[in-house]
C-alpha atoms as a PDB file:
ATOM      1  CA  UNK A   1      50.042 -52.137  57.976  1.00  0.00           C
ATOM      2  CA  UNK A   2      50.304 -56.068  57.130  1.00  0.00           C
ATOM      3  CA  UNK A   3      51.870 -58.048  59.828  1.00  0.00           C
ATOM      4  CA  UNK A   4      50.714 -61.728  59.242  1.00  0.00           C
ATOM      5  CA  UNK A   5      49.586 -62.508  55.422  1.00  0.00           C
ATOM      6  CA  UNK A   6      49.567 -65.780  54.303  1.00  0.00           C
ATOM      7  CA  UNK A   7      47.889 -67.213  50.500  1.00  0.00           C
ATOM      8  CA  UNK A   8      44.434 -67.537  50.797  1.00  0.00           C
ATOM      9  CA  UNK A   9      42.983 -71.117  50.385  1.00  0.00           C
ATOM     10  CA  UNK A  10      39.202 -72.409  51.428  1.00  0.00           C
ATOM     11  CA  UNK A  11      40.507 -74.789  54.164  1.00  0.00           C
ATOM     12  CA  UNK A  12      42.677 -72.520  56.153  1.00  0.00           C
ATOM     13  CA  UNK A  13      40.167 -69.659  55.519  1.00  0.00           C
ATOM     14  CA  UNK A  14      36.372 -71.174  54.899  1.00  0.00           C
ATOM     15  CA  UNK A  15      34.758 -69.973  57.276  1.00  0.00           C
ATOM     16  CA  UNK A  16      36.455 -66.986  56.968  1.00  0.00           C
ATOM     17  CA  UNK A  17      34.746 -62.941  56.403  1.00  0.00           C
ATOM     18  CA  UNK A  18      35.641 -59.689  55.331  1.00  0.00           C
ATOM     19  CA  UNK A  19      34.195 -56.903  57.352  1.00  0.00           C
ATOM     20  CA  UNK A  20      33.822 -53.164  55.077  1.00  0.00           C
ATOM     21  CA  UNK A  21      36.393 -50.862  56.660  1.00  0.00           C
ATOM     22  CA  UNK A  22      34.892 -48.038  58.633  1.00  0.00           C
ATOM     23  CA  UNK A  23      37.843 -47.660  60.919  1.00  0.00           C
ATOM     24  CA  UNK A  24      41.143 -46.516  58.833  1.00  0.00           C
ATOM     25  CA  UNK A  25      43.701 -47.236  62.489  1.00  0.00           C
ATOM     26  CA  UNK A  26      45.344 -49.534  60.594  1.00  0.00           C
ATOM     27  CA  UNK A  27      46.755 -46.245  58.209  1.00  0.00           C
ATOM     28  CA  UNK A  28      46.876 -44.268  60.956  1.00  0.00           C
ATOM     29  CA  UNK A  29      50.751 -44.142  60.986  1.00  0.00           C
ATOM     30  CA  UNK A  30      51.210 -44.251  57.812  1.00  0.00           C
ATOM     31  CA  UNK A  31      52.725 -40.484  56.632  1.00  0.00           C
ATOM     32  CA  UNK A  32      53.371 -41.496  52.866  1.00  0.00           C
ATOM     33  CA  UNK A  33      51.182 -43.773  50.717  1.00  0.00           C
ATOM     34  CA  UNK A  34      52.303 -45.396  47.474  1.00  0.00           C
ATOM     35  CA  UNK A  35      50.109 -43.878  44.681  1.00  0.00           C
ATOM     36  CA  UNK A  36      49.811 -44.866  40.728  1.00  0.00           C
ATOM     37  CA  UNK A  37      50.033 -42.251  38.353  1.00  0.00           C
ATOM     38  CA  UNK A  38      46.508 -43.043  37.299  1.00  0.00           C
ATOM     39  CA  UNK A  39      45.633 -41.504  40.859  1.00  0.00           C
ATOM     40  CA  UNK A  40      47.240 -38.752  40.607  1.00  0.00           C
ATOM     41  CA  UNK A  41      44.238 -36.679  39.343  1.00  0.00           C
ATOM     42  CA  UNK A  42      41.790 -37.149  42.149  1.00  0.00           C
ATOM     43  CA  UNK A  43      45.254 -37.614  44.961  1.00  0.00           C
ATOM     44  CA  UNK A  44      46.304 -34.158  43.674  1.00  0.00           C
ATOM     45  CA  UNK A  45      43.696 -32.222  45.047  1.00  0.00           C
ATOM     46  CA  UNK A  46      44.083 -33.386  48.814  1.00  0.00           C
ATOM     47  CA  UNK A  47      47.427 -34.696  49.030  1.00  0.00           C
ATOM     48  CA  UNK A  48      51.095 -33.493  48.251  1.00  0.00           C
ATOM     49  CA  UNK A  49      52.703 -36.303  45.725  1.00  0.00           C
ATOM     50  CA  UNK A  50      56.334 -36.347  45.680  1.00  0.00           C
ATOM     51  CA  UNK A  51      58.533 -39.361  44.392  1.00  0.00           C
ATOM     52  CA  UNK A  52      61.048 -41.260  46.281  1.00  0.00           C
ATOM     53  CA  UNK A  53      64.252 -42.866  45.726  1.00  0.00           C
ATOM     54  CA  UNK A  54      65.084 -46.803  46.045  1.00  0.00           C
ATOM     55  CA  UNK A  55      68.394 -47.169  45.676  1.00  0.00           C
ATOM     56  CA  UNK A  56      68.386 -50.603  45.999  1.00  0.00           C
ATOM     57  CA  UNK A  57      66.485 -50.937  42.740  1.00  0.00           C
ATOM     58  CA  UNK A  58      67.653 -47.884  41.723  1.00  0.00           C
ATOM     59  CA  UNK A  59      64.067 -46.777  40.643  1.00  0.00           C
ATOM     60  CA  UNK A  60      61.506 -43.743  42.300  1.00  0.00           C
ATOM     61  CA  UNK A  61      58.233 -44.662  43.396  1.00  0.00           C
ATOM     62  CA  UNK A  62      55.374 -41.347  43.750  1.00  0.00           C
ATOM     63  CA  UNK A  63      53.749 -41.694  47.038  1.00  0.00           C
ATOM     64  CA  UNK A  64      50.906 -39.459  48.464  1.00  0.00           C
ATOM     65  CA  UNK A  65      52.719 -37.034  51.574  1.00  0.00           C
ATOM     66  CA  UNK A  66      49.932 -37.477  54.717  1.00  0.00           C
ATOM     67  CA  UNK A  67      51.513 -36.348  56.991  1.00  0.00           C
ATOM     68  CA  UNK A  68      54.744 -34.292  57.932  1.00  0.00           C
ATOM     69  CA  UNK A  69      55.786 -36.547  60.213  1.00  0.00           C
ATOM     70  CA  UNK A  70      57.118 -39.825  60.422  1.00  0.00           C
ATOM     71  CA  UNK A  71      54.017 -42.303  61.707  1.00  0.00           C
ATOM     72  CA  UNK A  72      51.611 -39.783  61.645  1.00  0.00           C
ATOM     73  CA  UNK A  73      48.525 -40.139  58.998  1.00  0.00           C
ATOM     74  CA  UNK A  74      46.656 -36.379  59.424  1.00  0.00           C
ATOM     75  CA  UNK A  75      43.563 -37.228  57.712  1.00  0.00           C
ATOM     76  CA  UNK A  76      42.627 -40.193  60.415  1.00  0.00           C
ATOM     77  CA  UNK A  77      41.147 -38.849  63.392  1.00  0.00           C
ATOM     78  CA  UNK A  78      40.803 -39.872  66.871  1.00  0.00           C
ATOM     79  CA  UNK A  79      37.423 -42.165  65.831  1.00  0.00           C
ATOM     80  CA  UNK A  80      39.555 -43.789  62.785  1.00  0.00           C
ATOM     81  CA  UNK A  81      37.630 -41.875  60.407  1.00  0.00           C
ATOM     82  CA  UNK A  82      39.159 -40.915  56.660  1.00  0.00           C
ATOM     83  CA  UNK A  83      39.010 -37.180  56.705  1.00  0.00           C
ATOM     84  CA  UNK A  84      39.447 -37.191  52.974  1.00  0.00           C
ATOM     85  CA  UNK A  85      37.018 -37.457  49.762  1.00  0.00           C
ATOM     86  CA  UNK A  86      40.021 -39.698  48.211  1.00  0.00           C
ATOM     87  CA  UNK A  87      41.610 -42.581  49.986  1.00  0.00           C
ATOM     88  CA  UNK A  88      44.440 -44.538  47.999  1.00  0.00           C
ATOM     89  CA  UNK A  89      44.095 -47.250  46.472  1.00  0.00           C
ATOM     90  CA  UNK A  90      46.878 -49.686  48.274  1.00  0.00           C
ATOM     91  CA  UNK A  91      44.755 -48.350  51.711  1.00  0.00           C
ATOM     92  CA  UNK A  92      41.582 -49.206  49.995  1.00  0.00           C
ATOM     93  CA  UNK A  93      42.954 -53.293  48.974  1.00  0.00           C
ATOM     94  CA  UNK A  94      43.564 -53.673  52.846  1.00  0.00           C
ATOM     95  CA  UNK A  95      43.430 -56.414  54.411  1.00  0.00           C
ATOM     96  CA  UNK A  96      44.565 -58.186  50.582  1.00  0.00           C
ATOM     97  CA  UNK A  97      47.741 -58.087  48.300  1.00  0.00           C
ATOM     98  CA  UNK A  98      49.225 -59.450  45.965  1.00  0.00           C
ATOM     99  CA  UNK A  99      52.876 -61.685  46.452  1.00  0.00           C
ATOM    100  CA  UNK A 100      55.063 -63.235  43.302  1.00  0.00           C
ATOM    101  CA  UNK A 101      54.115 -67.166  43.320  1.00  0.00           C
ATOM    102  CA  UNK A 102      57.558 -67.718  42.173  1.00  0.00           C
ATOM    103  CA  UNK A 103      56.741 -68.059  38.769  1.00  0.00           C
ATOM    104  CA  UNK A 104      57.220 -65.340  35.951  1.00  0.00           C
ATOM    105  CA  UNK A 105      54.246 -62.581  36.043  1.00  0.00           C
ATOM    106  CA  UNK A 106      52.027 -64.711  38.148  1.00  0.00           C
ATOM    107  CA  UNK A 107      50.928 -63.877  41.635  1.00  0.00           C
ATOM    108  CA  UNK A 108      49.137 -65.313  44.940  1.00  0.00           C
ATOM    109  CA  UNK A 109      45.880 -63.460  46.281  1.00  0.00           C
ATOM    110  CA  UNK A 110      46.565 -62.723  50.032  1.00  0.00           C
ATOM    111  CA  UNK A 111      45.243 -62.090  53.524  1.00  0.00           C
ATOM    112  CA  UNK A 112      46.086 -60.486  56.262  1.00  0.00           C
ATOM    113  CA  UNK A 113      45.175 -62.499  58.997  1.00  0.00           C
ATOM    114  CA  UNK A 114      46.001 -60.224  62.128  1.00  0.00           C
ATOM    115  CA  UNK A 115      43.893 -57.377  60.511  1.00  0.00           C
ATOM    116  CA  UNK A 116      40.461 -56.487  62.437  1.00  0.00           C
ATOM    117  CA  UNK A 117      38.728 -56.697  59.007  1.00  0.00           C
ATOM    118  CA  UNK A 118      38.843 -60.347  59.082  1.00  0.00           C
ATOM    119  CA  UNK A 119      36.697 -62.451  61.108  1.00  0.00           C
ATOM    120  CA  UNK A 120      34.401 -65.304  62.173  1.00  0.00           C
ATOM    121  CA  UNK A 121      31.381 -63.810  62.793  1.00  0.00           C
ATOM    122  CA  UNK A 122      30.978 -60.312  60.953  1.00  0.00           C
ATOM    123  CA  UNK A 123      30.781 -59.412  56.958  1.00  0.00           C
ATOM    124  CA  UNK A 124      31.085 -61.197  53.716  1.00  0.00           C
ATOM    125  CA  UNK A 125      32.483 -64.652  53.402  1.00  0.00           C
ATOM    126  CA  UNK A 126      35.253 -65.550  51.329  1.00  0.00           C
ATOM    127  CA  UNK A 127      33.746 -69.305  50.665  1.00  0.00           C
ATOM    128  CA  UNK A 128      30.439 -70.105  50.079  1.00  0.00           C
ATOM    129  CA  UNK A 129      28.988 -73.521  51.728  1.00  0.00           C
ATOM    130  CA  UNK A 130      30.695 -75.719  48.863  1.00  0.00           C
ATOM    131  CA  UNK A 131      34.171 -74.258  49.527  1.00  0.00           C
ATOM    132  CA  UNK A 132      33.908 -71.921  46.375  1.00  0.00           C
ATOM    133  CA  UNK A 133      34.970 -68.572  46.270  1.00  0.00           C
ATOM    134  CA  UNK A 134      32.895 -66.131  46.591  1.00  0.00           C
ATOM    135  CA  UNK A 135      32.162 -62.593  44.581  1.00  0.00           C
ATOM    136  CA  UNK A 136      34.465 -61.320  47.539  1.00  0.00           C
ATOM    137  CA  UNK A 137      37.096 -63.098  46.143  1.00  0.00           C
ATOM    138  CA  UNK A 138      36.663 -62.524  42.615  1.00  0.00           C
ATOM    139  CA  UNK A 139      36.259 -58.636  43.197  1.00  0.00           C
ATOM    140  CA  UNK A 140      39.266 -58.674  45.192  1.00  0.00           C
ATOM    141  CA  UNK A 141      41.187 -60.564  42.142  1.00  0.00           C
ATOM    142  CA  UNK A 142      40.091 -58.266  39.383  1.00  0.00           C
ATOM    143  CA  UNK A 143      40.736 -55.044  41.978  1.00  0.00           C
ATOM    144  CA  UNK A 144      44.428 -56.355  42.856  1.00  0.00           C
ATOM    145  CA  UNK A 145      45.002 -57.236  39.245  1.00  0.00           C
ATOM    146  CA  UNK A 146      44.257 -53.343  38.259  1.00  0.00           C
ATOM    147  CA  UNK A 147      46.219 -52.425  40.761  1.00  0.00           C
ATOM    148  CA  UNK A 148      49.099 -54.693  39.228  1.00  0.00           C
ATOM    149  CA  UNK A 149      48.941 -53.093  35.990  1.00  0.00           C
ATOM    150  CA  UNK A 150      48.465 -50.001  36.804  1.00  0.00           C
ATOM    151  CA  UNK A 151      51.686 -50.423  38.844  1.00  0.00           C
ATOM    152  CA  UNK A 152      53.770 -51.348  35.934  1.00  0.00           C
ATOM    153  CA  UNK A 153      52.666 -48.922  34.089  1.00  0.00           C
ATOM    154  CA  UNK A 154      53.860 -46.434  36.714  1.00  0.00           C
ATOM    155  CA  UNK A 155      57.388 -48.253  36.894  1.00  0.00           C
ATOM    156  CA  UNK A 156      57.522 -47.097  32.933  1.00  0.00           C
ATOM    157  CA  UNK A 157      56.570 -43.695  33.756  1.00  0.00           C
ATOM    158  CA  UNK A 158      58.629 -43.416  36.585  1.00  0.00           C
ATOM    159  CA  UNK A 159      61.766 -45.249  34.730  1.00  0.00           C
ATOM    160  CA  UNK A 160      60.748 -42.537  31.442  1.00  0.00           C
ATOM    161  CA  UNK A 161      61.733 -39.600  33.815  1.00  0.00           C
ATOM    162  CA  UNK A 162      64.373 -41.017  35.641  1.00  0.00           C
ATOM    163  CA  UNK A 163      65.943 -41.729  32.112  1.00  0.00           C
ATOM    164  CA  UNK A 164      65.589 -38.027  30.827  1.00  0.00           C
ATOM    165  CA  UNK A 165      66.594 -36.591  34.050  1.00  0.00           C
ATOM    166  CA  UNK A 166      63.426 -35.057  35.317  1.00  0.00           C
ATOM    167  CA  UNK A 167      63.631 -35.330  39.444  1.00  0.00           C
ATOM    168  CA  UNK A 168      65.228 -33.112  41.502  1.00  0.00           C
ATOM    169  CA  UNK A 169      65.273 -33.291  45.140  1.00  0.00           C
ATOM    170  CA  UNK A 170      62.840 -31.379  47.278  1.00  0.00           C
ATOM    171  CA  UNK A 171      63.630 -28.838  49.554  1.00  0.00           C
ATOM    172  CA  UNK A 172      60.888 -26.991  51.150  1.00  0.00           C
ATOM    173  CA  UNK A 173      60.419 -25.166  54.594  1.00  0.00           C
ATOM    174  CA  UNK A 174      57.057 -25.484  56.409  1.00  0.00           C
ATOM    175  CA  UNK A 175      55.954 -24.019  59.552  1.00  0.00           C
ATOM    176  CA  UNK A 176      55.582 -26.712  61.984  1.00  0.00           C
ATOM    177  CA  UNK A 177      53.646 -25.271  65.405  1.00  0.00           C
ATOM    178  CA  UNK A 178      56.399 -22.414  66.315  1.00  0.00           C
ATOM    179  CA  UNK A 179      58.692 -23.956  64.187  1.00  0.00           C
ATOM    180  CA  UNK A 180      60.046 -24.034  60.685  1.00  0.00           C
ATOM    181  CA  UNK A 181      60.740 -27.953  59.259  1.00  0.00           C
ATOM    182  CA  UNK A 182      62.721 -28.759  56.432  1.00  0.00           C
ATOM    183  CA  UNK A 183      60.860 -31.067  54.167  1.00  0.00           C
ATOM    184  CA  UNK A 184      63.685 -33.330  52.400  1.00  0.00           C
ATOM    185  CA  UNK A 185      64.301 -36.684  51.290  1.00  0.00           C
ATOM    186  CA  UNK A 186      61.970 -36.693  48.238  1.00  0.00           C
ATOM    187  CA  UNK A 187      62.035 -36.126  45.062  1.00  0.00           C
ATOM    188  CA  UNK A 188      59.599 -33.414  42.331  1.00  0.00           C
ATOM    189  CA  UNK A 189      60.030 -33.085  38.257  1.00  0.00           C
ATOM    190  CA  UNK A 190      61.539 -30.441  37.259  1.00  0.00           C
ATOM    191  CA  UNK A 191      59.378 -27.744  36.292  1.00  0.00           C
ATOM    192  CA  UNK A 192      62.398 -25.858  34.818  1.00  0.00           C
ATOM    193  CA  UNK A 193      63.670 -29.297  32.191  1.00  0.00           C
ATOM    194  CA  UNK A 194      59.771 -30.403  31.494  1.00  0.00           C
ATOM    195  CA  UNK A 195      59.504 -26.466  29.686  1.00  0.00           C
ATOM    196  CA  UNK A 196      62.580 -26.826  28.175  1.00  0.00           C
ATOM    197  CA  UNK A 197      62.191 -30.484  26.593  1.00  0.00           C
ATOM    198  CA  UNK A 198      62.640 -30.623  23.102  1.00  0.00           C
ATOM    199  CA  UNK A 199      59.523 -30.645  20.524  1.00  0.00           C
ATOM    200  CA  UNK A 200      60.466 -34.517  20.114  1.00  0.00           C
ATOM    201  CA  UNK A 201      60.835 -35.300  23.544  1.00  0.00           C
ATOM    202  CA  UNK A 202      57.251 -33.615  24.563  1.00  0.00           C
ATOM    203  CA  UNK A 203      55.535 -35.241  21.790  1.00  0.00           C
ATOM    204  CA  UNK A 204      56.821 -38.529  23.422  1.00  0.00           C
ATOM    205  CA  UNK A 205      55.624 -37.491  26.582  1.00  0.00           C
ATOM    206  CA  UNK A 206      52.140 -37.090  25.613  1.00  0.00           C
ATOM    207  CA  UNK A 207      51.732 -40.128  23.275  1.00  0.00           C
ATOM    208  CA  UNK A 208      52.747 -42.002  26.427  1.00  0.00           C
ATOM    209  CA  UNK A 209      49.747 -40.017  28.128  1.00  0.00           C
ATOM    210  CA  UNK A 210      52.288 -38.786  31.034  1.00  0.00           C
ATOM    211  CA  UNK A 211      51.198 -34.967  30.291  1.00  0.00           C
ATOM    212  CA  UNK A 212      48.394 -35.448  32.840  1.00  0.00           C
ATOM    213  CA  UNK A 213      50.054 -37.079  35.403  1.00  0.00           C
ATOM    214  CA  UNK A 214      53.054 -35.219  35.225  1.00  0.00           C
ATOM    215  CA  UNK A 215      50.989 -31.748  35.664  1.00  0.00           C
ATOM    216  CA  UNK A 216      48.720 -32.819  38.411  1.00  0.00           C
ATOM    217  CA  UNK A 217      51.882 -34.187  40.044  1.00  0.00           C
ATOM    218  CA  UNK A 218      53.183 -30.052  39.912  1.00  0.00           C
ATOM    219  CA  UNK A 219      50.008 -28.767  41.217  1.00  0.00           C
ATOM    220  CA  UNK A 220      49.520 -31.239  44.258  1.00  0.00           C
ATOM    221  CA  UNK A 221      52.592 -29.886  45.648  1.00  0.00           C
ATOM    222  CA  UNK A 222      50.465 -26.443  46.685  1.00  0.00           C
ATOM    223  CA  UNK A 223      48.774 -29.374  49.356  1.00  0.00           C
ATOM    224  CA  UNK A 224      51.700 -28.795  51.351  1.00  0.00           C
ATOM    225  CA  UNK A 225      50.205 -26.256  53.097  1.00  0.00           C
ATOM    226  CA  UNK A 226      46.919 -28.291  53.593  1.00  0.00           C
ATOM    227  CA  UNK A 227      49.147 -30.581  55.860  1.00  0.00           C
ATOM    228  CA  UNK A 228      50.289 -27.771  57.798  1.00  0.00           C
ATOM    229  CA  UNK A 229      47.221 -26.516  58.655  1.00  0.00           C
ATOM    230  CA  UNK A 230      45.923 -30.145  59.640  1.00  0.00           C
ATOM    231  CA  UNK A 231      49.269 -30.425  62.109  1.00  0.00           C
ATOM    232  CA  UNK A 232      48.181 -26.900  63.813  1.00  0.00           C
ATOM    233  CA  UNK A 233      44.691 -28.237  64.263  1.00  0.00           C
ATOM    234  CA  UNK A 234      45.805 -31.390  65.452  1.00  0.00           C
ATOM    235  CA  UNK A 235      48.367 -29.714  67.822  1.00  0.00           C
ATOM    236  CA  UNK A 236      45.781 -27.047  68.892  1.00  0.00           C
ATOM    237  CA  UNK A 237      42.888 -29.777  69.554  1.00  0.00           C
ATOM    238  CA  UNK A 238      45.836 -31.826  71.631  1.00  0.00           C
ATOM    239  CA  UNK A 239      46.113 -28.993  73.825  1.00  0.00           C
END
């Protein structure tokens, strides 16, 4: 999705605007989207949300399933339109983000320059005449700075089940066209341990406000078959 971002400053970018995005292409081959837990509520009823594993920082991260294969988004469709009433949130910051400025817990507001979004011509500007920033920029500050903490606090949550042994991988057949495919590679809780936590355990599950998260997290997974359906009218429409 990014491909050239660079910090944004008001002499490299002054004369600089953002466009709004009507035209999600830039998603469309994106099959998994990284999702906060505060999402998960509206995500759940549209999208499957499974976790998955880094080992290289040995930590899960819950991302929203969109499609059932690899570098295919189902809910863009041939005009670019979102064919979805939720669309998440690190798709939604596009064409910004956020990079570590190299000092601890402080970051660098950035652009990227090769997206469509960003132009000469068209939308709002990121400067005004005096080389200030704009509202444009201040929105996107506040936005990404949400987006931060609600980040960490999904590293917690995430971390908090790793820690009491909650995930277990996924393994789950779909029909795909006249086929059956294996969907693997991801991670779900437990249903099975989250019923069988102790009184204590619970308790600290819901003063940490995970409770809601952690159920809609259960129920997305019934979305599964809402991608299948979407592949067999892609498929069928292709034909």
């Amino acid at each position: 999705m990014f491909q050239q971002v660079v910090p944004i400053n008001k002499e490299r970018h002054a004369e600089k605007k953002i466009k709004d995005i009507t035209d999600f292409n830039f998603a469309a081959k994106f099959h998994i989207a990284y999702v906060t837990m505060h999402e998960f509520a509206r995500a759940a009823s549209i999208f499957p949300i499974v976790f998955l594993e880094d080992k290289e920082k040995d930590e899960f991260r819950p991302v929203a399933l969109m499609g059932l294969n690899a570098g295919e988004n189902l809910f863009i469709d041939a005009d670019g339109k979102w064919q979805a009433s939720y669309v998440p949130a690190i798709i939604r910051r596009y064409p910004f983000a956020l990079t570590p400025s190299g000092q601890d817990g402080q970051y660098v507001v950035c652009i990227d320059e090769a997206s469509s979004l960003v132009s000469d011509t068209e939308g709002a500007a990121l400067f005004d005449e005096k080389g200030e920033p704009t509202q444009v920029i201040e929105n996107v500050k506040r936005y990404l700075s949400e987006l931060q903490q609600m980040d960490a606090l999904t590293h917690d949550f995430c971390k908090f089940l790793a820690a009491n042994n909650m995930f277990t991988p996924l393994n789950m057949r779909v029909r795909d066209n006249d086929k059956v495919k294996n969907v693997s590679g991801c991670y779900v809780v437990n249903e099975e341990r989250l019923n069988n936590l102790s009184d204590e355990r619970f308790l600290e599950i819901k003063s940490k406000s995970y409770l809601a998260p952690l159920y809609a997290h259960l129920i997305s997974l019934a979305q599964t078959e809402r991608l299948v359906k979407l592949q067999d009218e892609k498929t069928a429409a292709a034909k």
